[in-house]
PDB file of N, CA and C in Angstrom:
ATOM      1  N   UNK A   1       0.850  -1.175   0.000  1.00  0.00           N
ATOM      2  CA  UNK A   1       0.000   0.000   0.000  1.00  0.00           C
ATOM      3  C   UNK A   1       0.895   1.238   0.000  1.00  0.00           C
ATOM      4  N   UNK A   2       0.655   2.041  -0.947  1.00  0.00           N
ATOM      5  CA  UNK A   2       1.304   3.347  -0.676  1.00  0.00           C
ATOM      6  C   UNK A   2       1.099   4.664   0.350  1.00  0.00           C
ATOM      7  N   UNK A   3       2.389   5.113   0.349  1.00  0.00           N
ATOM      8  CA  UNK A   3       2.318   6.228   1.741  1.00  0.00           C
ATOM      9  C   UNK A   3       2.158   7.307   0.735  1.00  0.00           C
ATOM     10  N   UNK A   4       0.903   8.106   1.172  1.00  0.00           N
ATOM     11  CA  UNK A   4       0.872  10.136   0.346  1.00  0.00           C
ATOM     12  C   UNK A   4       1.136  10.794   1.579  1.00  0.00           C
ATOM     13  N   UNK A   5       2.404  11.347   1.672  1.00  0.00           N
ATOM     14  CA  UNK A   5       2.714  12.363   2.468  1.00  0.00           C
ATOM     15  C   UNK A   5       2.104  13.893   2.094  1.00  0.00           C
ATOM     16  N   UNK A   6       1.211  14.701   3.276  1.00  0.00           N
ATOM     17  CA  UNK A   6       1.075  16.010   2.674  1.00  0.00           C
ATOM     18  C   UNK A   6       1.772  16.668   3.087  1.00  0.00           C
ATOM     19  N   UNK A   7       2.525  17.917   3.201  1.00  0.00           N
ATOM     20  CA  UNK A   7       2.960  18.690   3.622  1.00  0.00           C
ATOM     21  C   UNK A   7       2.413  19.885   3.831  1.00  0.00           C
ATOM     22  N   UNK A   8       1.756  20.368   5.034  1.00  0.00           N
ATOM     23  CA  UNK A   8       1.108  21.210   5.065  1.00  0.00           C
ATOM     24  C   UNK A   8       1.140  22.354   6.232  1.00  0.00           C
ATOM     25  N   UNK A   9       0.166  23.400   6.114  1.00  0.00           N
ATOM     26  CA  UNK A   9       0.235  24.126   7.711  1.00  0.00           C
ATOM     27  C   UNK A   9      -0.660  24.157   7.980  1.00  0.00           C
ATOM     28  N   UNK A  10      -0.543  24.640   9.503  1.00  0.00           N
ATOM     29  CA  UNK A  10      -1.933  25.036   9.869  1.00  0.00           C
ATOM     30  C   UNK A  10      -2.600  26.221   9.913  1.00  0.00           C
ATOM     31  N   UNK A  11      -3.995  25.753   9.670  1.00  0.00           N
ATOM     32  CA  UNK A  11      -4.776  27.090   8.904  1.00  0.00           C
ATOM     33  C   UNK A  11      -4.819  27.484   7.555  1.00  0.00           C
ATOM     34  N   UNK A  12      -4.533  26.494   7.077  1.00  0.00           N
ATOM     35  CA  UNK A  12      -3.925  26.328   5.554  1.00  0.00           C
ATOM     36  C   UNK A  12      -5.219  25.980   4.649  1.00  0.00           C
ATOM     37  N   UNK A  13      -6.205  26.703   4.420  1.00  0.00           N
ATOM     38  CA  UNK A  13      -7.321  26.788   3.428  1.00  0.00           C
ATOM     39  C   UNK A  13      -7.589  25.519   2.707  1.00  0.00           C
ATOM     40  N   UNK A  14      -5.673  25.495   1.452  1.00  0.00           N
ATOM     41  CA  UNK A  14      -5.728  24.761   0.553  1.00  0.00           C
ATOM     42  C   UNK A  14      -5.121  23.317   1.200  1.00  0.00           C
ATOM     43  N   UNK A  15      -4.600  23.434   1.956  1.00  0.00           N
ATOM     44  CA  UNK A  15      -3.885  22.157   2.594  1.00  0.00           C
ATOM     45  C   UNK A  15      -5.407  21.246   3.250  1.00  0.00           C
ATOM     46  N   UNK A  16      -6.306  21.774   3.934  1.00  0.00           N
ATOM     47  CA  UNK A  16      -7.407  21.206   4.402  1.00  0.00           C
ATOM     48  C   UNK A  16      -8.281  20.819   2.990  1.00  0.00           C
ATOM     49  N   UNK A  17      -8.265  21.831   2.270  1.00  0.00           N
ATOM     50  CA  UNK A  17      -8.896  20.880   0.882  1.00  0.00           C
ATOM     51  C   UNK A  17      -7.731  19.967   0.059  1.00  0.00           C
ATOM     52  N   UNK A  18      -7.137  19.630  -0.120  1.00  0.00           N
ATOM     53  CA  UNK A  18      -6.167  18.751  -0.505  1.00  0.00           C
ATOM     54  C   UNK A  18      -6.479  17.701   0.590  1.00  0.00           C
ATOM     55  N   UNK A  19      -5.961  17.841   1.716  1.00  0.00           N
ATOM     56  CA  UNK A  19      -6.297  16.630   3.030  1.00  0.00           C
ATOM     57  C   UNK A  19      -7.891  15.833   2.342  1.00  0.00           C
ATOM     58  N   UNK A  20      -8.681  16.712   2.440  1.00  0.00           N
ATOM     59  CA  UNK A  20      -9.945  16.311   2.262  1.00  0.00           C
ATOM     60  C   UNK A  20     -10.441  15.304   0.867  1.00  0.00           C
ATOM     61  N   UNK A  21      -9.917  15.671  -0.197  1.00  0.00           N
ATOM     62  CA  UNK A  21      -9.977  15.225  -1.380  1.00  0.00           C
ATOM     63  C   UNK A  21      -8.928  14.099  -1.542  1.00  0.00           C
ATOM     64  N   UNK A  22      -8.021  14.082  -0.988  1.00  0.00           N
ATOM     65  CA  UNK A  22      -7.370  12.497  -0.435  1.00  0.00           C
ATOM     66  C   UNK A  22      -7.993  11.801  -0.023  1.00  0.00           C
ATOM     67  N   UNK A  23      -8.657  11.846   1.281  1.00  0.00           N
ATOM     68  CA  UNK A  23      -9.002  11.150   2.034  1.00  0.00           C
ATOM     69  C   UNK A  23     -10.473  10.402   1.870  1.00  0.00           C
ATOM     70  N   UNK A  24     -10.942  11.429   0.662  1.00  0.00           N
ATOM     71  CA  UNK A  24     -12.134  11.063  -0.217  1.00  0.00           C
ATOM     72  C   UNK A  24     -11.894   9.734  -0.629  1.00  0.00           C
ATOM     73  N   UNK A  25     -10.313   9.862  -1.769  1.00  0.00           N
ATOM     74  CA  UNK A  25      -9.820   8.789  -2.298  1.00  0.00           C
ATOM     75  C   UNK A  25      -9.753   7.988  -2.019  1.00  0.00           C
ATOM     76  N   UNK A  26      -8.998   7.460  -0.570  1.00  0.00           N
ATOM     77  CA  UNK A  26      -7.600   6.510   0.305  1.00  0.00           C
ATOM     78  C   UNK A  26      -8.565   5.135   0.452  1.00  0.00           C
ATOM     79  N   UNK A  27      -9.783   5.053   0.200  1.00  0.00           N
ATOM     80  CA  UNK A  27     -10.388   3.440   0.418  1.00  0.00           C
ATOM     81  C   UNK A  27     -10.663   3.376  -0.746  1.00  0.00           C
ATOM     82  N   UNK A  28     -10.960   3.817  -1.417  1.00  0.00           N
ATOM     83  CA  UNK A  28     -11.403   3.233  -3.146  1.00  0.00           C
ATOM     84  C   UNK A  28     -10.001   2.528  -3.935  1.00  0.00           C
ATOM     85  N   UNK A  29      -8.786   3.457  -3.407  1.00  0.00           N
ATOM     86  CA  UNK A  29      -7.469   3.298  -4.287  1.00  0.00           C
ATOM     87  C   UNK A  29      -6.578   2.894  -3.168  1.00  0.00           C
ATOM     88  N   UNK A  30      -6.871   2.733  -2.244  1.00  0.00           N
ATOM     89  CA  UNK A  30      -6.001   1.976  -1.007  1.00  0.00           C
ATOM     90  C   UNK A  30      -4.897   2.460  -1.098  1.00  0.00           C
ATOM     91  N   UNK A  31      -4.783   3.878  -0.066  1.00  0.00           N
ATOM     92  CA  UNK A  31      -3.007   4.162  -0.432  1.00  0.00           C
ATOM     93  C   UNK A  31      -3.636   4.757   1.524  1.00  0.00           C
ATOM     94  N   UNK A  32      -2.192   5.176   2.314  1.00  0.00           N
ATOM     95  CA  UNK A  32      -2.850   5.294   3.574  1.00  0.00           C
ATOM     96  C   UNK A  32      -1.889   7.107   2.929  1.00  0.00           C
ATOM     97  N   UNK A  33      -2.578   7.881   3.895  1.00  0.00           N
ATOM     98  CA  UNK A  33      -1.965   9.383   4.221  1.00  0.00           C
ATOM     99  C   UNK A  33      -1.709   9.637   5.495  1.00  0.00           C
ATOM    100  N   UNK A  34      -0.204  10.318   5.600  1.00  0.00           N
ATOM    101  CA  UNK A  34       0.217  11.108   6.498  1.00  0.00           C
ATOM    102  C   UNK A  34       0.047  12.469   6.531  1.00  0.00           C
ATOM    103  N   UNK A  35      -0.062  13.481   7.387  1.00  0.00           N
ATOM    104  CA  UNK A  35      -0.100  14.822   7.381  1.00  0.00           C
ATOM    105  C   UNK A  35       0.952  15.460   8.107  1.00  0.00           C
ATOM    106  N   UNK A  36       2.090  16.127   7.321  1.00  0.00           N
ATOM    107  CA  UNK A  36       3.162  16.804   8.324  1.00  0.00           C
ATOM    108  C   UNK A  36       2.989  17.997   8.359  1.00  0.00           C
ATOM    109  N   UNK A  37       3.100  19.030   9.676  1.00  0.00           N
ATOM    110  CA  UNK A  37       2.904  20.253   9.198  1.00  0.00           C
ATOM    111  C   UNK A  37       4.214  20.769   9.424  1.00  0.00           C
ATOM    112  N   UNK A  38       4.941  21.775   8.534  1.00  0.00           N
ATOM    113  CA  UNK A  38       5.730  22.440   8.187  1.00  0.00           C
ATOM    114  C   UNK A  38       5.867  23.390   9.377  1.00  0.00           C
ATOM    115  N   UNK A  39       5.135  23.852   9.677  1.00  0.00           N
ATOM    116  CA  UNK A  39       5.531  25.495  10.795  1.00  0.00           C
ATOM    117  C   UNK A  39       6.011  24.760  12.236  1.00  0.00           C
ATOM    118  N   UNK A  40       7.029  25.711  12.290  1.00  0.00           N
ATOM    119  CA  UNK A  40       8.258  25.505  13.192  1.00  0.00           C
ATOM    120  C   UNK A  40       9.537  24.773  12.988  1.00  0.00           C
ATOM    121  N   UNK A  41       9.312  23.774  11.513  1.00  0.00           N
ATOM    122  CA  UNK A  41      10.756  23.164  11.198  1.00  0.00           C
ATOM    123  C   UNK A  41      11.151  24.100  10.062  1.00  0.00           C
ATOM    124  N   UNK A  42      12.285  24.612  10.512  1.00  0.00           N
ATOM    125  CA  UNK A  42      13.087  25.384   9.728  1.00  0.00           C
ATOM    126  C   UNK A  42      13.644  24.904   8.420  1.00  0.00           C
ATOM    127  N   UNK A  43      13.844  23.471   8.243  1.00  0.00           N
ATOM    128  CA  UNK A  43      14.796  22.605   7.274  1.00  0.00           C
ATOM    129  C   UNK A  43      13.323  22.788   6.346  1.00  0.00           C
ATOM    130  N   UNK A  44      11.920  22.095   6.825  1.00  0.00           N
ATOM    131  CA  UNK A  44      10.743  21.842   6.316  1.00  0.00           C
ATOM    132  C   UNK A  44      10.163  23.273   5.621  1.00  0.00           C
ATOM    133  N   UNK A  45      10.323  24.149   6.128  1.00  0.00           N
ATOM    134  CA  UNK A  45       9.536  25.903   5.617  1.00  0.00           C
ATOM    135  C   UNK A  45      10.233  25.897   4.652  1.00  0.00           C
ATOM    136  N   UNK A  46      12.003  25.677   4.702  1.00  0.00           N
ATOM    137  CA  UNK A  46      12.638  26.493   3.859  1.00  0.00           C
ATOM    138  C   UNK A  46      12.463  25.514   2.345  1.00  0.00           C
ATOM    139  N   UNK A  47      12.592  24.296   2.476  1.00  0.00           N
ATOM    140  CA  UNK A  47      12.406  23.641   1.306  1.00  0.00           C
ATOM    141  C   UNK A  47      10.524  23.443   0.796  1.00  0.00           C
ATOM    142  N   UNK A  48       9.806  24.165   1.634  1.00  0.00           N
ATOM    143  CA  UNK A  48       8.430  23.456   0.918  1.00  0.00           C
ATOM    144  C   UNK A  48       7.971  24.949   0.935  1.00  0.00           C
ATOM    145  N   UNK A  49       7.980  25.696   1.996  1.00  0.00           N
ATOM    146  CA  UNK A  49       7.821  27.396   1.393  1.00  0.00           C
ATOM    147  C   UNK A  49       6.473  27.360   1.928  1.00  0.00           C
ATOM    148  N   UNK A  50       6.236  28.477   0.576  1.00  0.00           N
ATOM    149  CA  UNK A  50       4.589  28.591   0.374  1.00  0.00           C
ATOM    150  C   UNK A  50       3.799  27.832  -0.558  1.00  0.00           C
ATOM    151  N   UNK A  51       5.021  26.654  -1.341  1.00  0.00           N
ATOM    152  CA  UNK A  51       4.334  25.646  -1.887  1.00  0.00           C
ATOM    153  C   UNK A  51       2.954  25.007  -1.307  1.00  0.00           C
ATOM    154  N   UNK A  52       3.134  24.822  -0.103  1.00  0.00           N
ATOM    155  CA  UNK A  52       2.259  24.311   0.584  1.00  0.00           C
ATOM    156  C   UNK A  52       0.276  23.873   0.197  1.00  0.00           C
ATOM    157  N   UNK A  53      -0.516  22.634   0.258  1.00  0.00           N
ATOM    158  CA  UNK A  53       0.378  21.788   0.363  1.00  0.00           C
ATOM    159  C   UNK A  53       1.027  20.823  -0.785  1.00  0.00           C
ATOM    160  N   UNK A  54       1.743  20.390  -0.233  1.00  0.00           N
ATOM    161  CA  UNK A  54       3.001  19.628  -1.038  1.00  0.00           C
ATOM    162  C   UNK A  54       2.606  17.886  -0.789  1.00  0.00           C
ATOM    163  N   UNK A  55       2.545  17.077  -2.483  1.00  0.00           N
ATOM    164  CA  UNK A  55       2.127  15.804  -1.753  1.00  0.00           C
ATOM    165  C   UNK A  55       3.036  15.100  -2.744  1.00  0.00           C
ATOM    166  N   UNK A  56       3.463  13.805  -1.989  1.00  0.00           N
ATOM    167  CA  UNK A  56       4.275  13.030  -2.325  1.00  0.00           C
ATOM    168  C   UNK A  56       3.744  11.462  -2.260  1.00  0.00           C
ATOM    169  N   UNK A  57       4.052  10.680  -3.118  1.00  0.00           N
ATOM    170  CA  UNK A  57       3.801   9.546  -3.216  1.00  0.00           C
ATOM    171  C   UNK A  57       4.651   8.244  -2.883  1.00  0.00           C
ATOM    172  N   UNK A  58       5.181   8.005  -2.090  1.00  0.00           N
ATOM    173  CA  UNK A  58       5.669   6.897  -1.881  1.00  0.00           C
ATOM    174  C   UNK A  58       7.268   7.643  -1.741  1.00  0.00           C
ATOM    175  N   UNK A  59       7.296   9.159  -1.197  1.00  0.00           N
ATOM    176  CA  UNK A  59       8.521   9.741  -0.907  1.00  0.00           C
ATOM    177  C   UNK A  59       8.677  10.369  -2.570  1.00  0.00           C
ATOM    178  N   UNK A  60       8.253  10.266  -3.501  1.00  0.00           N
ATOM    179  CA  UNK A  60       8.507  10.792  -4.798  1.00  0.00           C
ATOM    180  C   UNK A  60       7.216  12.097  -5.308  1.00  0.00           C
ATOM    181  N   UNK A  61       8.049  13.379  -5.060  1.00  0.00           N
ATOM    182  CA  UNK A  61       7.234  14.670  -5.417  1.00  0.00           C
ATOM    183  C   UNK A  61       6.022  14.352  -6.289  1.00  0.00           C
ATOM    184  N   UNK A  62       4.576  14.710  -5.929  1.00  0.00           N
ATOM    185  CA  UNK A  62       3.667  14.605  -6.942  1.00  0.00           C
ATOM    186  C   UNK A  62       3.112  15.414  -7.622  1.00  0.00           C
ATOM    187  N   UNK A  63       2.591  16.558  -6.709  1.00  0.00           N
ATOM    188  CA  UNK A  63       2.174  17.975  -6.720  1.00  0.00           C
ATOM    189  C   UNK A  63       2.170  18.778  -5.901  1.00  0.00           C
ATOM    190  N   UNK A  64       1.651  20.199  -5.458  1.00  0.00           N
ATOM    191  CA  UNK A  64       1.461  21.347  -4.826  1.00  0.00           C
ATOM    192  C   UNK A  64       0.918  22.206  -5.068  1.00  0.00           C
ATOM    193  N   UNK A  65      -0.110  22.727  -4.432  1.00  0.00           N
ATOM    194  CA  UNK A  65      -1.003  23.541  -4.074  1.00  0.00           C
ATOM    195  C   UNK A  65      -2.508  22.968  -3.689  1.00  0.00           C
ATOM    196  N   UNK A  66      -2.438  22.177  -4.979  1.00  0.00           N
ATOM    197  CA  UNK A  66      -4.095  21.010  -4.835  1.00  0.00           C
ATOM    198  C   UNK A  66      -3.841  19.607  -5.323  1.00  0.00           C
ATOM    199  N   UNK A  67      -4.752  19.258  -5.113  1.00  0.00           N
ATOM    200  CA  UNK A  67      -4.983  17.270  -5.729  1.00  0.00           C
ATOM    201  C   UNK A  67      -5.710  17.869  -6.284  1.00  0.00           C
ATOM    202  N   UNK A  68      -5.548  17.468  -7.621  1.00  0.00           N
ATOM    203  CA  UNK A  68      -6.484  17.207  -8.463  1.00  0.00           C
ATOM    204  C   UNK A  68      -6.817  15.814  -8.403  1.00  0.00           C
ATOM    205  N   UNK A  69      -8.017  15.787  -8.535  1.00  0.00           N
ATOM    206  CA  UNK A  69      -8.033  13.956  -8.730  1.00  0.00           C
ATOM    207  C   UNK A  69      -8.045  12.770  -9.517  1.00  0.00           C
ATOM    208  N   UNK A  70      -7.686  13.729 -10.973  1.00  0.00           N
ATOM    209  CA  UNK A  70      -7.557  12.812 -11.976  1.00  0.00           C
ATOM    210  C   UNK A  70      -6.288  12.658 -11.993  1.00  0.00           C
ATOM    211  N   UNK A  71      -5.972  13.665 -11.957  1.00  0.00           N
ATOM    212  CA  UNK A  71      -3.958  13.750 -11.869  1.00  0.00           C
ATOM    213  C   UNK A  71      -3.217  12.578 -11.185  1.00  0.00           C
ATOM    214  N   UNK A  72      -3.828  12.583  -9.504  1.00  0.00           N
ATOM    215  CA  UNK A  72      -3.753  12.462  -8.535  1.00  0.00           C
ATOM    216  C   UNK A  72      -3.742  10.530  -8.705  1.00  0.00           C
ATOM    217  N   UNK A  73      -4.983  10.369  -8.969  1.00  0.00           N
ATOM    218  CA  UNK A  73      -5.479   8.798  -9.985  1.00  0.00           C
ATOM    219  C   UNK A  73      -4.546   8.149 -10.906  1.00  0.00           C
ATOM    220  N   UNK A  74      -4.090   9.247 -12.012  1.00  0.00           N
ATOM    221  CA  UNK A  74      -2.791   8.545 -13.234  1.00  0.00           C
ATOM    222  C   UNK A  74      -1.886   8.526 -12.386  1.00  0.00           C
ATOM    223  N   UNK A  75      -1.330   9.867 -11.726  1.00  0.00           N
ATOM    224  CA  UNK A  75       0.171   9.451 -10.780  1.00  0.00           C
ATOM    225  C   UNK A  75       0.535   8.073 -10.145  1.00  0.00           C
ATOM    226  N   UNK A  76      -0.823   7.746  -9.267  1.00  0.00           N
ATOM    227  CA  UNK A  76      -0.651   6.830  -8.309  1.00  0.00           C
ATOM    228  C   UNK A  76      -0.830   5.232  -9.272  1.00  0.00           C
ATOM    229  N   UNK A  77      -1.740   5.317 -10.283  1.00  0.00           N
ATOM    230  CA  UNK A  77      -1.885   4.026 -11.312  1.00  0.00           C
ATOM    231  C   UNK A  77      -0.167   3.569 -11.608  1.00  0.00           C
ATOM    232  N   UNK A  78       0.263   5.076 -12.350  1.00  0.00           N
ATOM    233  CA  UNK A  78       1.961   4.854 -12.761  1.00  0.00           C
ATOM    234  C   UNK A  78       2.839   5.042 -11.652  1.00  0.00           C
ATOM    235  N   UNK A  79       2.510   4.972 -10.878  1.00  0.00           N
ATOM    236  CA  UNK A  79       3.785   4.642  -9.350  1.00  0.00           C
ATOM    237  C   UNK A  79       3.802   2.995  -9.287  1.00  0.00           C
ATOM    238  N   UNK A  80       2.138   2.343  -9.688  1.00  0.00           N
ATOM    239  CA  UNK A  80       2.294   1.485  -9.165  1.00  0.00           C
ATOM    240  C   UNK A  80       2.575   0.938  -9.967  1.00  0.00           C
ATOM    241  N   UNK A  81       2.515   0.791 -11.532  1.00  0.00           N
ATOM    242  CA  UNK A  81       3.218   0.314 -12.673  1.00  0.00           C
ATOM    243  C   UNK A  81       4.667   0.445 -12.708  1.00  0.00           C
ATOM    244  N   UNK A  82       5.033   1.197 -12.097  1.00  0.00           N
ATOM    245  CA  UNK A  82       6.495   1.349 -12.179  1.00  0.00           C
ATOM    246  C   UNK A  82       7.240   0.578 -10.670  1.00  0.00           C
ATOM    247  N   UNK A  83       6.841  -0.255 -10.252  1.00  0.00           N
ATOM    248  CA  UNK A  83       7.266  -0.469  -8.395  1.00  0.00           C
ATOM    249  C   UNK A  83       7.953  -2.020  -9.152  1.00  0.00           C
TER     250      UNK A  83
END
């Protein structure tokens, strides 16, 4: 099963809709999600910014700002074609 890391903050508009539209997903396409939030790690702000949020698939960059969910659907089909 795959790990979607988000990277996000709190109070984060688009990060709570991204969370949300995952989590829509995560039983139909069986992948589990983590949520990290960025504010207060210095190493984490400086590399993810105002990207935020930032989602990754199995540790490999996917997108940022939103899930789309078709996007979101081919990415994860070809992660798993490619494993």
């Amino acid at each position: 099963m795959e790990l979607v890391t988000i990277y996000s903050r709190k109070e984060c508009h688009l990060c709570e809709d991204a969370l949300k539209v995952l989590q829509a997903m995560m039983h139909e396409l069986k992948f589990e999600v983590v949520q990290i939030f960025i504010d207060g790690n210095e190493d984490l702000e400086k590399q993810y910014g105002e990207q935020v949020p930032v989602t990754l698939i199995d540790g490999v960059h996917h997108d940022y700002w939103r899930v789309d969910p078709i996007r979101f659907r081919s990415s994860l089909e070809t992660h798993r074609q490619h494993r």
